[in-house]
PDB file of N, CA and C in Angstrom:
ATOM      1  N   UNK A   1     120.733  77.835  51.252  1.00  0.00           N
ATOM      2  CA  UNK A   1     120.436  78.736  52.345  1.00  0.00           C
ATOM      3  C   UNK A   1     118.971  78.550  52.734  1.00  0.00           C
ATOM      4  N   UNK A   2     119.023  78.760  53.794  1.00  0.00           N
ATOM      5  CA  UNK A   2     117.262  78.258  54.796  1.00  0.00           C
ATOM      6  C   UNK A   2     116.601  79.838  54.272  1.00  0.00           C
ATOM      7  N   UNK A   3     115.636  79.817  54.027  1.00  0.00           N
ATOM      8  CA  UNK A   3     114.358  80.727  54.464  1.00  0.00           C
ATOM      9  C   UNK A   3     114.615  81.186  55.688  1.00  0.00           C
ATOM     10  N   UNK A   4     114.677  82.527  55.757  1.00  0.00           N
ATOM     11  CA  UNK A   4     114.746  83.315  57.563  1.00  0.00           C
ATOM     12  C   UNK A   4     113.443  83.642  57.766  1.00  0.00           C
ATOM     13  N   UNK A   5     112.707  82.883  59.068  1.00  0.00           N
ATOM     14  CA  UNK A   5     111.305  83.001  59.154  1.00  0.00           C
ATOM     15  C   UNK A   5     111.300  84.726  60.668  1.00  0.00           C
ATOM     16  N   UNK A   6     110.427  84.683  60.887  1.00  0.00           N
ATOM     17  CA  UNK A   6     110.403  85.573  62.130  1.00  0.00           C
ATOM     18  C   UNK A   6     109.781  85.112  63.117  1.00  0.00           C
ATOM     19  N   UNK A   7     110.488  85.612  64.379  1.00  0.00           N
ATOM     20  CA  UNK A   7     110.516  84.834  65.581  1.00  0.00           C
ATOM     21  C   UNK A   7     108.685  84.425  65.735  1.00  0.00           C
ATOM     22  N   UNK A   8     108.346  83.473  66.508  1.00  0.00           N
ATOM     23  CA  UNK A   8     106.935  83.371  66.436  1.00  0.00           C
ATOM     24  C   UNK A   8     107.161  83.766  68.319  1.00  0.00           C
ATOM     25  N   UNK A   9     107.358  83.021  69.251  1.00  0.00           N
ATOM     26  CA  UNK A   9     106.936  83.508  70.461  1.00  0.00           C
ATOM     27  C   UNK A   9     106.725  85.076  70.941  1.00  0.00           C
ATOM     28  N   UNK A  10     108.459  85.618  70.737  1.00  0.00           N
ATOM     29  CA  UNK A  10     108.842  86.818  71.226  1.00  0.00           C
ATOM     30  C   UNK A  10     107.743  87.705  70.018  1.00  0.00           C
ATOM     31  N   UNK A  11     107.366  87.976  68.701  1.00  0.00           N
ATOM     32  CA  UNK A  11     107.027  88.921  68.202  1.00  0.00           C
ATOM     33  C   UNK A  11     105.645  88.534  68.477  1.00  0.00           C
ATOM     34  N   UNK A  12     105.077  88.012  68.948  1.00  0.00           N
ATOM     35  CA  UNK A  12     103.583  87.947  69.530  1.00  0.00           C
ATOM     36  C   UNK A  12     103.667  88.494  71.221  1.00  0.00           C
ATOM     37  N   UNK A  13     104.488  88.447  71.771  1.00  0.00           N
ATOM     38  CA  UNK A  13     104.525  89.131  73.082  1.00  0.00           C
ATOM     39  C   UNK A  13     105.056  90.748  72.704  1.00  0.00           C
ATOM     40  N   UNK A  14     105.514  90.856  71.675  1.00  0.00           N
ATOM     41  CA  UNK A  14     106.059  92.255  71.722  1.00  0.00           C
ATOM     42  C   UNK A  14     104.699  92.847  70.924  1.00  0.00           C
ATOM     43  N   UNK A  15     103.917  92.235  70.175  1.00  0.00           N
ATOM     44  CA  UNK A  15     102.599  92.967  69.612  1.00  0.00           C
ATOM     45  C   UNK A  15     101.276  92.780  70.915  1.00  0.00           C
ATOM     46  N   UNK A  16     101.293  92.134  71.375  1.00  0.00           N
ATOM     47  CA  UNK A  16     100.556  92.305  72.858  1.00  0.00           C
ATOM     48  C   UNK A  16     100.933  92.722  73.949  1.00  0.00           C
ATOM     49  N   UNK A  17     101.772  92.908  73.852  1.00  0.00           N
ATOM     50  CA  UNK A  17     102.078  94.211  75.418  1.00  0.00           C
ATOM     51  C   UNK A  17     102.070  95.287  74.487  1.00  0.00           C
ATOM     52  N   UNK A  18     102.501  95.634  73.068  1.00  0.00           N
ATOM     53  CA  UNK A  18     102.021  97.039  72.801  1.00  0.00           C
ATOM     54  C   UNK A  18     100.673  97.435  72.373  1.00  0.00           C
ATOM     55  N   UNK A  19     100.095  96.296  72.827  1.00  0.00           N
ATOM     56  CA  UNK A  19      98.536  96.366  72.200  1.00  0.00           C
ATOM     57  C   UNK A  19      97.887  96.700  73.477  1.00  0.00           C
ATOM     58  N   UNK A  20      98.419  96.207  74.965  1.00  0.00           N
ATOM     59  CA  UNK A  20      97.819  96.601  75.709  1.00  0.00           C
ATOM     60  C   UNK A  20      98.141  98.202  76.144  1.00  0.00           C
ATOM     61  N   UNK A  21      97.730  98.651  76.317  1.00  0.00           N
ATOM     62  CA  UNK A  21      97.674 100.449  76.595  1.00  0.00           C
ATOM     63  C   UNK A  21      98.164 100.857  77.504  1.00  0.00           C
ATOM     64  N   UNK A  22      98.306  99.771  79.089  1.00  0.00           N
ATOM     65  CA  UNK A  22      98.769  99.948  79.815  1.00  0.00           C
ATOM     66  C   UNK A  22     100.407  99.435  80.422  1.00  0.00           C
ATOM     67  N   UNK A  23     100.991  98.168  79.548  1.00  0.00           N
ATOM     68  CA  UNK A  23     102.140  97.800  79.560  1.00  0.00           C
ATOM     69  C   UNK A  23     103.169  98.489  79.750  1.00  0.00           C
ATOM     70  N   UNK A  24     103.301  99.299  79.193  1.00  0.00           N
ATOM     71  CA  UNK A  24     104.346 100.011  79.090  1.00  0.00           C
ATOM     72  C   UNK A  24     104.092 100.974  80.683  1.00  0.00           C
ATOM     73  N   UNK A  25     102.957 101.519  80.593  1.00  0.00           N
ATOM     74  CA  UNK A  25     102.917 102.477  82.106  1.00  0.00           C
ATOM     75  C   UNK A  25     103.639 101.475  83.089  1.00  0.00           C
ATOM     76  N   UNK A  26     103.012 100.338  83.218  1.00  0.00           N
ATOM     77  CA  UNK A  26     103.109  99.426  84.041  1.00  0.00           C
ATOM     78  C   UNK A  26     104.487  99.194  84.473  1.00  0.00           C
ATOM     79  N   UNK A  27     105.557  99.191  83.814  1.00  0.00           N
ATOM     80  CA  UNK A  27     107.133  99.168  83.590  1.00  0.00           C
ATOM     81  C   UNK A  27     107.334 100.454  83.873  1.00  0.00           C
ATOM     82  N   UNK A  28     106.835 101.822  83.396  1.00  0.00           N
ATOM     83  CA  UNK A  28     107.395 102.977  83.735  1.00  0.00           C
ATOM     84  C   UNK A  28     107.099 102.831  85.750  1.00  0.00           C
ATOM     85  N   UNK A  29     105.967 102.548  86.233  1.00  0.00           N
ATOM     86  CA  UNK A  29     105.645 102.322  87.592  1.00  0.00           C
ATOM     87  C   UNK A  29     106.767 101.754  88.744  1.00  0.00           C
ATOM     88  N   UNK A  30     106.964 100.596  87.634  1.00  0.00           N
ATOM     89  CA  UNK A  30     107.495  99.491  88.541  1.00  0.00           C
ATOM     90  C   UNK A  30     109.215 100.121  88.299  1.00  0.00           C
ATOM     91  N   UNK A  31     109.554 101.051  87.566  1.00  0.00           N
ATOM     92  CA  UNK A  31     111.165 101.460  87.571  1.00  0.00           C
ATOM     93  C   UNK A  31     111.127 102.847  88.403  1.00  0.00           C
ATOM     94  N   UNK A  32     109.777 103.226  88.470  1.00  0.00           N
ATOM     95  CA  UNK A  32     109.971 104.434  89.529  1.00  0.00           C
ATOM     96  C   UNK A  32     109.636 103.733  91.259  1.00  0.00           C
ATOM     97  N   UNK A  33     110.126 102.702  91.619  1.00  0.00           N
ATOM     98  CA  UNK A  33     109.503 101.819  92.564  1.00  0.00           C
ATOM     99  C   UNK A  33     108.062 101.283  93.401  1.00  0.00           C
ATOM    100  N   UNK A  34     107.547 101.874  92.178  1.00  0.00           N
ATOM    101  CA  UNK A  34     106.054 101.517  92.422  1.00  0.00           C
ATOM    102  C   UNK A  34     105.332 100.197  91.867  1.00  0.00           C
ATOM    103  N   UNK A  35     105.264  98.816  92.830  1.00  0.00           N
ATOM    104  CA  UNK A  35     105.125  97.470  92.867  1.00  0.00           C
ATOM    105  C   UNK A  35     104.230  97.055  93.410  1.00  0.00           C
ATOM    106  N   UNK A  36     103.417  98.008  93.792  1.00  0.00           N
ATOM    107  CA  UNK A  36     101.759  96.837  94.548  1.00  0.00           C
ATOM    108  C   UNK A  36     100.697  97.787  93.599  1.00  0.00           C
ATOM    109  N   UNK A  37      99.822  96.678  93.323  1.00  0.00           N
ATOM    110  CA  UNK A  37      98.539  97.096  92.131  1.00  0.00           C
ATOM    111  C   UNK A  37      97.946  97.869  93.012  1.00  0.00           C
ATOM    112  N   UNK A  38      97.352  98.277  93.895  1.00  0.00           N
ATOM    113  CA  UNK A  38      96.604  99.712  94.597  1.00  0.00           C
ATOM    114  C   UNK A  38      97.509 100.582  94.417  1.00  0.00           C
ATOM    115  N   UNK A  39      98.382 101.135  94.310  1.00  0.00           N
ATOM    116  CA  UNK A  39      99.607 102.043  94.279  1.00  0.00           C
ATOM    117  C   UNK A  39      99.160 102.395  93.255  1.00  0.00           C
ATOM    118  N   UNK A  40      99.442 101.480  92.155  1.00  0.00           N
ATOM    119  CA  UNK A  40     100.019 101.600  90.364  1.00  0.00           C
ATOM    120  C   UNK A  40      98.208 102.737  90.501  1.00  0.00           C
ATOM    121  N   UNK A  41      97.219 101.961  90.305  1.00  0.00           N
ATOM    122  CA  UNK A  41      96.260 101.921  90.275  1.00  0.00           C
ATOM    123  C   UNK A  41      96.021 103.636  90.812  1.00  0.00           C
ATOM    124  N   UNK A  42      96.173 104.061  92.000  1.00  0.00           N
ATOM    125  CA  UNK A  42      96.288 105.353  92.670  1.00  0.00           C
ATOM    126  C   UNK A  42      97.331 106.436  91.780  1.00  0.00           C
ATOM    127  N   UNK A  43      98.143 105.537  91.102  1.00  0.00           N
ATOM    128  CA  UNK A  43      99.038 106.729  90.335  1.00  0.00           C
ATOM    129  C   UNK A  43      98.702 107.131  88.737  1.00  0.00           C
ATOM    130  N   UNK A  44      97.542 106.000  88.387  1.00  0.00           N
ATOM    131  CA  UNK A  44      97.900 106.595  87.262  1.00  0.00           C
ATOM    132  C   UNK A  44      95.876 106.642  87.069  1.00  0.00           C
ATOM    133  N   UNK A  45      95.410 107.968  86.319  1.00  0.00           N
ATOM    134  CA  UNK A  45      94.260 108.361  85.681  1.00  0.00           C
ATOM    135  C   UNK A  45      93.999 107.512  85.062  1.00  0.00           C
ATOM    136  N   UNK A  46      92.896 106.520  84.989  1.00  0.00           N
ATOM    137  CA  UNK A  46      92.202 106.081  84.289  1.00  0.00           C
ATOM    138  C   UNK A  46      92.212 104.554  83.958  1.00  0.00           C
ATOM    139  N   UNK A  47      93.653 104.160  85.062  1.00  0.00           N
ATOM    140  CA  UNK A  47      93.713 102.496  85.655  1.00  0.00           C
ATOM    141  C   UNK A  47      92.566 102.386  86.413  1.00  0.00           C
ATOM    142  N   UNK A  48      92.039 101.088  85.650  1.00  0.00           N
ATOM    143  CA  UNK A  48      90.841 100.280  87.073  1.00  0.00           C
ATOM    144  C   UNK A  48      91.825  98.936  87.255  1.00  0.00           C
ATOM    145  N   UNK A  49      91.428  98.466  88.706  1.00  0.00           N
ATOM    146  CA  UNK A  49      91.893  97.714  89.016  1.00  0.00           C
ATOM    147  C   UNK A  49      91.841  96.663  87.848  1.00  0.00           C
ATOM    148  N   UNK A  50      90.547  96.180  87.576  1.00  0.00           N
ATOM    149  CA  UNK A  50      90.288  95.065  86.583  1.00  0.00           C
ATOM    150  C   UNK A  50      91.202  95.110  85.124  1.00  0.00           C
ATOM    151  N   UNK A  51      91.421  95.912  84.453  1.00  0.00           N
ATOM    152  CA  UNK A  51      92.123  96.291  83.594  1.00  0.00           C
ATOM    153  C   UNK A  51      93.761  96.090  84.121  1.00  0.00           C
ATOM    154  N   UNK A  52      94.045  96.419  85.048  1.00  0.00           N
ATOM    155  CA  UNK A  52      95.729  96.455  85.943  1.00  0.00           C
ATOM    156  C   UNK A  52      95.564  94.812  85.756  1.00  0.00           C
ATOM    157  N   UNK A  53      94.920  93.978  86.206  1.00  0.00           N
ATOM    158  CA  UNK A  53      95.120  92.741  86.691  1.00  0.00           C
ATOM    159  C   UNK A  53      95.164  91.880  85.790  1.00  0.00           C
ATOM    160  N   UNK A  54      94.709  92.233  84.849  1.00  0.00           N
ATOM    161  CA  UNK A  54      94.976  91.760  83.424  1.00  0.00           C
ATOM    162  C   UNK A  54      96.071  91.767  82.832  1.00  0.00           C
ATOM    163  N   UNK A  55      96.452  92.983  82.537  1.00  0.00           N
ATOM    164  CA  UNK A  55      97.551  93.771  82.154  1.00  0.00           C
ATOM    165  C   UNK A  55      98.848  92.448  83.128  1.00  0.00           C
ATOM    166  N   UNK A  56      98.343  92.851  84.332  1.00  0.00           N
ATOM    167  CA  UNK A  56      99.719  92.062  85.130  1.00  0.00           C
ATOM    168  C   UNK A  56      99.993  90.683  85.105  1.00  0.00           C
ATOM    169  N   UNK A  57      98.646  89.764  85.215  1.00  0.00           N
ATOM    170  CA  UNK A  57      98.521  88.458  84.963  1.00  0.00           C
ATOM    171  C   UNK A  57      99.499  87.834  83.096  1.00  0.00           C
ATOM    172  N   UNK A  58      99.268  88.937  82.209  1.00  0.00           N
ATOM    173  CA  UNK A  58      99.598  88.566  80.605  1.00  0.00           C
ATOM    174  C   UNK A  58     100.866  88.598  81.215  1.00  0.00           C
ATOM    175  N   UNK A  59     101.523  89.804  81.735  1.00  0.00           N
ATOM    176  CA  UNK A  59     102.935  89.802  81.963  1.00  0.00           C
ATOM    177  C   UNK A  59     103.384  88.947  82.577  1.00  0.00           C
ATOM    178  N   UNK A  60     102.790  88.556  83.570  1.00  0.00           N
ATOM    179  CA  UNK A  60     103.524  87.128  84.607  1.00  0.00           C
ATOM    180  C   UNK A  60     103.663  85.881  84.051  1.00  0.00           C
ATOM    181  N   UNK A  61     102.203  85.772  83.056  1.00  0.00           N
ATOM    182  CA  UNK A  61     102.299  84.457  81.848  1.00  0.00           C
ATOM    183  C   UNK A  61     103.501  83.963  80.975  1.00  0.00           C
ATOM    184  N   UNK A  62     103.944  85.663  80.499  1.00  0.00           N
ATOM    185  CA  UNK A  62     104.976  85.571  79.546  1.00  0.00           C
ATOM    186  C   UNK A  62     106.511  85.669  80.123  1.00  0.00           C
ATOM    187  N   UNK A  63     106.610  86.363  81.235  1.00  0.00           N
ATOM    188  CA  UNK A  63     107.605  85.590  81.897  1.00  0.00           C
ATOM    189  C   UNK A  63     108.162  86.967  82.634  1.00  0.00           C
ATOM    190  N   UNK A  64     107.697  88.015  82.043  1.00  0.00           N
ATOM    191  CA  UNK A  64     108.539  89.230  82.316  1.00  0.00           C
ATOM    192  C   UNK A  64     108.382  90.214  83.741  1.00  0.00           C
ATOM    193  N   UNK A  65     107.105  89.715  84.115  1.00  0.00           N
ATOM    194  CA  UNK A  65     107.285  90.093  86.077  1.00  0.00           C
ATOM    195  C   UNK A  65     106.859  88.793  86.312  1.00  0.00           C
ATOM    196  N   UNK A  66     106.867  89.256  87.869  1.00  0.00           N
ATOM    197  CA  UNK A  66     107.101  87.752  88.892  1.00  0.00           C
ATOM    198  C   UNK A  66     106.122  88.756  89.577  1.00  0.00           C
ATOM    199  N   UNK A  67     105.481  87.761  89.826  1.00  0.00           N
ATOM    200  CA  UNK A  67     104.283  88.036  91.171  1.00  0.00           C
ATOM    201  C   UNK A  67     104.548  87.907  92.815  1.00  0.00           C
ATOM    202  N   UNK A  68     105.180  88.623  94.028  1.00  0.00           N
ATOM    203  CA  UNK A  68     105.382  87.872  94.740  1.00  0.00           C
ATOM    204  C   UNK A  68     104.095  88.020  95.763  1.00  0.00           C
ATOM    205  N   UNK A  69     103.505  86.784  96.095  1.00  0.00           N
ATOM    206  CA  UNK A  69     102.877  87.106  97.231  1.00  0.00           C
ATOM    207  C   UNK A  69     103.405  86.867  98.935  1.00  0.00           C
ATOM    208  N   UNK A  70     103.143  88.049  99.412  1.00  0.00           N
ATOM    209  CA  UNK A  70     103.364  87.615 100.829  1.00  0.00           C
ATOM    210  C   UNK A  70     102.621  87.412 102.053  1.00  0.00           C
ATOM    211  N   UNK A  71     102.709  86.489 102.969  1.00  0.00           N
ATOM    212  CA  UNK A  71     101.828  85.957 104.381  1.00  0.00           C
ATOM    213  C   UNK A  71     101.654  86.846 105.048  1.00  0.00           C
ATOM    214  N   UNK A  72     101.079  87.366 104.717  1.00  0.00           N
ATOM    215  CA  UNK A  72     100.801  88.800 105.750  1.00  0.00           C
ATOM    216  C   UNK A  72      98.984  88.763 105.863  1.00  0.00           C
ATOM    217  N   UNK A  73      98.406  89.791 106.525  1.00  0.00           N
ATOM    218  CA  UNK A  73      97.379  90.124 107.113  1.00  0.00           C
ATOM    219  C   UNK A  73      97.101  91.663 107.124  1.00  0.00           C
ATOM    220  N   UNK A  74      96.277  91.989 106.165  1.00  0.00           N
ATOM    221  CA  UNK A  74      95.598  91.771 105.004  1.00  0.00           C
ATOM    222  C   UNK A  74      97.195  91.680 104.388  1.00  0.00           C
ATOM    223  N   UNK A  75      96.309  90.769 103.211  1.00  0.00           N
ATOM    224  CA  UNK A  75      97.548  90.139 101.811  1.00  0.00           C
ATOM    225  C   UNK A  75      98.058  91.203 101.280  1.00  0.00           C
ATOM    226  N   UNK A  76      99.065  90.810 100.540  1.00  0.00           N
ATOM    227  CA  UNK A  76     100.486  91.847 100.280  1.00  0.00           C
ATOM    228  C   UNK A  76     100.886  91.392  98.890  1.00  0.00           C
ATOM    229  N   UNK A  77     100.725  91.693  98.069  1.00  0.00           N
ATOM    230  CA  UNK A  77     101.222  91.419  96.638  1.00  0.00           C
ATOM    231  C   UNK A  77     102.015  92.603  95.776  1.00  0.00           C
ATOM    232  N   UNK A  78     103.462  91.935  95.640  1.00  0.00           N
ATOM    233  CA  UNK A  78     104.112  93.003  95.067  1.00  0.00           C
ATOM    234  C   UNK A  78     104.310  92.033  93.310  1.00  0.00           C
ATOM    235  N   UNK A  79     105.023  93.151  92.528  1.00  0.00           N
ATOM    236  CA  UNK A  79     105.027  92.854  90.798  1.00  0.00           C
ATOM    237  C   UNK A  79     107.021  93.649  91.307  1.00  0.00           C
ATOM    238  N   UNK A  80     107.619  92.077  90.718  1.00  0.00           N
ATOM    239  CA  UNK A  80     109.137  92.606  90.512  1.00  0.00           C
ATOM    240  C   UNK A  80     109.512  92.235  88.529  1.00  0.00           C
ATOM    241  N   UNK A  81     110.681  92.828  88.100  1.00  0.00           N
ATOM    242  CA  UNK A  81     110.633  92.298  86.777  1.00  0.00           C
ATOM    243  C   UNK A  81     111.656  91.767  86.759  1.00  0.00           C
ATOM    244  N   UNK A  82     111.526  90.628  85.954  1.00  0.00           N
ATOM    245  CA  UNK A  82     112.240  89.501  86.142  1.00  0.00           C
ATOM    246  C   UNK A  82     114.029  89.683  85.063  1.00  0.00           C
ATOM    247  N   UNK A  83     114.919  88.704  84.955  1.00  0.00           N
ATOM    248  CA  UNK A  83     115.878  88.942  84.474  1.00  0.00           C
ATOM    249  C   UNK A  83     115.335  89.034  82.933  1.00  0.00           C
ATOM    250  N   UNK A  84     114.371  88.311  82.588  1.00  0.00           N
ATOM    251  CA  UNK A  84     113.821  87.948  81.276  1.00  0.00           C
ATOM    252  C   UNK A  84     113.154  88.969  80.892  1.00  0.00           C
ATOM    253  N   UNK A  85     112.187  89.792  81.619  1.00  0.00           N
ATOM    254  CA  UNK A  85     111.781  91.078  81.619  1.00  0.00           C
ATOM    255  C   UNK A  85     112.537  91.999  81.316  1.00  0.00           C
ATOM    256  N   UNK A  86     114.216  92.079  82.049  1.00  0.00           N
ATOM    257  CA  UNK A  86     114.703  93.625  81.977  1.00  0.00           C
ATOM    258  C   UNK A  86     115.321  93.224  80.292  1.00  0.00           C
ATOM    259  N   UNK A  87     115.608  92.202  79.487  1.00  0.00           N
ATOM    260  CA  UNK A  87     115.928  92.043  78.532  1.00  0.00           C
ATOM    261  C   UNK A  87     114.605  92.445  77.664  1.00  0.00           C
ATOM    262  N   UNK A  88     113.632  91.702  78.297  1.00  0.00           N
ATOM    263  CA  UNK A  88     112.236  92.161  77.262  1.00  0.00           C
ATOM    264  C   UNK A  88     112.555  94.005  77.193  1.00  0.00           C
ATOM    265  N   UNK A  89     112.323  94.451  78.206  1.00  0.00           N
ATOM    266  CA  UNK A  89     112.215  95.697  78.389  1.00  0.00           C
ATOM    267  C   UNK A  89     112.849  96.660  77.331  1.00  0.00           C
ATOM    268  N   UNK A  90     114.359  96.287  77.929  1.00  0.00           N
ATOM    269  CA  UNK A  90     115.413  96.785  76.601  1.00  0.00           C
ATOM    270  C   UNK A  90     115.254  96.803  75.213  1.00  0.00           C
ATOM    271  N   UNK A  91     114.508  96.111  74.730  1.00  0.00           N
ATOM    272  CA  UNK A  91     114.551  95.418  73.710  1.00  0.00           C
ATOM    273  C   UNK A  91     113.412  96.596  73.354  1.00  0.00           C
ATOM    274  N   UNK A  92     112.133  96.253  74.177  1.00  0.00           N
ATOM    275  CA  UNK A  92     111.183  97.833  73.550  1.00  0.00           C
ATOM    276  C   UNK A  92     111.531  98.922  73.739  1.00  0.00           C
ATOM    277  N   UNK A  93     113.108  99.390  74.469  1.00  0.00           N
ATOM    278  CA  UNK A  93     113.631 100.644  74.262  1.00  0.00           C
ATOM    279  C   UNK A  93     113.850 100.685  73.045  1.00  0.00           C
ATOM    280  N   UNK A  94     114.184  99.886  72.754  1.00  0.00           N
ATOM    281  CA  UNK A  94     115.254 100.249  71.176  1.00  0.00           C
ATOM    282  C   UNK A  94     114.081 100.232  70.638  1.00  0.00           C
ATOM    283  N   UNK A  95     113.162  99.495  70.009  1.00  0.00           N
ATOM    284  CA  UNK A  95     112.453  99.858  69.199  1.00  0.00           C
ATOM    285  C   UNK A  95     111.650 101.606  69.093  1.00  0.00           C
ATOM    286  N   UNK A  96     111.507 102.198  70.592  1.00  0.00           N
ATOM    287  CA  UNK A  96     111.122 103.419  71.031  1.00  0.00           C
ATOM    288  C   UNK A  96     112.333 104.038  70.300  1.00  0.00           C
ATOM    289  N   UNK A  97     113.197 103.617  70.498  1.00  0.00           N
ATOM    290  CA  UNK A  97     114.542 104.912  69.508  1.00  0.00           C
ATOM    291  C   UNK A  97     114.281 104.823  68.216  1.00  0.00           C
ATOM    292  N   UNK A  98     113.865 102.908  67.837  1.00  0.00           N
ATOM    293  CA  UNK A  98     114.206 103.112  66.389  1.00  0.00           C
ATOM    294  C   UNK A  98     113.201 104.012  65.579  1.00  0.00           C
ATOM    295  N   UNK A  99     111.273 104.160  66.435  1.00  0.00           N
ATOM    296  CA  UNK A  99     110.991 104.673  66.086  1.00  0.00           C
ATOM    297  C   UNK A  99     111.229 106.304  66.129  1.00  0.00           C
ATOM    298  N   UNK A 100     111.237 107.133  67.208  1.00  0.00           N
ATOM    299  CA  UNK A 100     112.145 108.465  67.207  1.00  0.00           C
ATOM    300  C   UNK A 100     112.947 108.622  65.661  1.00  0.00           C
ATOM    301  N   UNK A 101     113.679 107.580  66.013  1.00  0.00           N
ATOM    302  CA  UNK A 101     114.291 107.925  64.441  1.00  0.00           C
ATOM    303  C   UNK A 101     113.437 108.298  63.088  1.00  0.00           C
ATOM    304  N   UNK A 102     112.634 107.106  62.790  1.00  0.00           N
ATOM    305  CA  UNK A 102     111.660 107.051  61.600  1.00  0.00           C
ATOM    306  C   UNK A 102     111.226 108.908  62.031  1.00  0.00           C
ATOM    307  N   UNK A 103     110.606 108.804  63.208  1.00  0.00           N
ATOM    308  CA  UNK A 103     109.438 110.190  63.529  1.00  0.00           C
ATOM    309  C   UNK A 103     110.818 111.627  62.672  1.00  0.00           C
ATOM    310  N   UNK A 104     112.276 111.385  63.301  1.00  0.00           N
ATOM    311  CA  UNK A 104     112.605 112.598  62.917  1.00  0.00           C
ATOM    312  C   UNK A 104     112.977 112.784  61.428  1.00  0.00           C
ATOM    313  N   UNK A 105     113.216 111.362  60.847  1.00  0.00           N
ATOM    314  CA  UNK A 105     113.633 111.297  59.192  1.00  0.00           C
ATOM    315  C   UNK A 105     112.190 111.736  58.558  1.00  0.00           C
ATOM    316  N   UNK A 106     110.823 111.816  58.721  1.00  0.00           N
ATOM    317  CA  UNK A 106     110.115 111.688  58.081  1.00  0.00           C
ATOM    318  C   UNK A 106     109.689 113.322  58.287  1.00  0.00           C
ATOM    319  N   UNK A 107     110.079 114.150  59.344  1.00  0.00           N
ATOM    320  CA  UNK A 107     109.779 115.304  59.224  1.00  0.00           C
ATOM    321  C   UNK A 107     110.912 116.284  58.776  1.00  0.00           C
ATOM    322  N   UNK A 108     112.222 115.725  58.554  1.00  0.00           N
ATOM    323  CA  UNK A 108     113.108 116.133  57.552  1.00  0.00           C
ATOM    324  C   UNK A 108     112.084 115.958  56.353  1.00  0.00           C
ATOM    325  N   UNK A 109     112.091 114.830  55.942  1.00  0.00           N
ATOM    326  CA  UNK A 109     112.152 114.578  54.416  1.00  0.00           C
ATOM    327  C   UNK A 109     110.429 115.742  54.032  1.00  0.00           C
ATOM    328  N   UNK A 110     109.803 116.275  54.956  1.00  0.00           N
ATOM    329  CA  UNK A 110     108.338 116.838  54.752  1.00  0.00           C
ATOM    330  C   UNK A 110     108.605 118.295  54.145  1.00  0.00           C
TER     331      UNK A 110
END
């Protein structure tokens, strides 16, 4: 039997988007249909742009939004999430349950 190693790509994208602070807002934004960085930026306390663009650029790297730009006057940039994204996404639901869980077993067992 092989040694079962752990994933190397996916568990380095799932410890850096939860490392960034804003990832997750960023997904809560973009499922309440909010998709252009001045928006996001206007909705949430304590986004600076510079910080958003970061945040959005890691995500577009790793595969999970798509950037679209459009020919317009002044420029138009929307953030959609990609098929690879709504799987990423899912995937940090469950871990959000699995923790819930831990949170309610550990205040039983107190």
């Amino acid at each position: 039997m092989l040694r079962k190693l752990p994933p190397q790509r996916s568990a380095r994208m799932v410890e850096t988007i939860y490392g960034c602070k804003w990832s997750l807002t960023v997904y809560q934004l973009l499922k309440n249909g909010v998709n252009r960085p001045g928006e996001m930026v206007r909705n949430v306390e304590g986004l600076s742009t510079k910080v958003l663009n970061a945040c959005l650029r890691r995500n577009v790297e790793f595969g999970i939004l798509e950037r679209v730009s459009f020919n317009e006057s002044p420029p138009r940039v929307e953030y959609t999430v990609t098929d690879f994204g709504v799987k990423f996404i899912d995937v940090l639901d469950e871990l959000e349950k699995l923790q819930l869980e831990i949170d309610e077993d550990m205040l039983i067992s107190e």
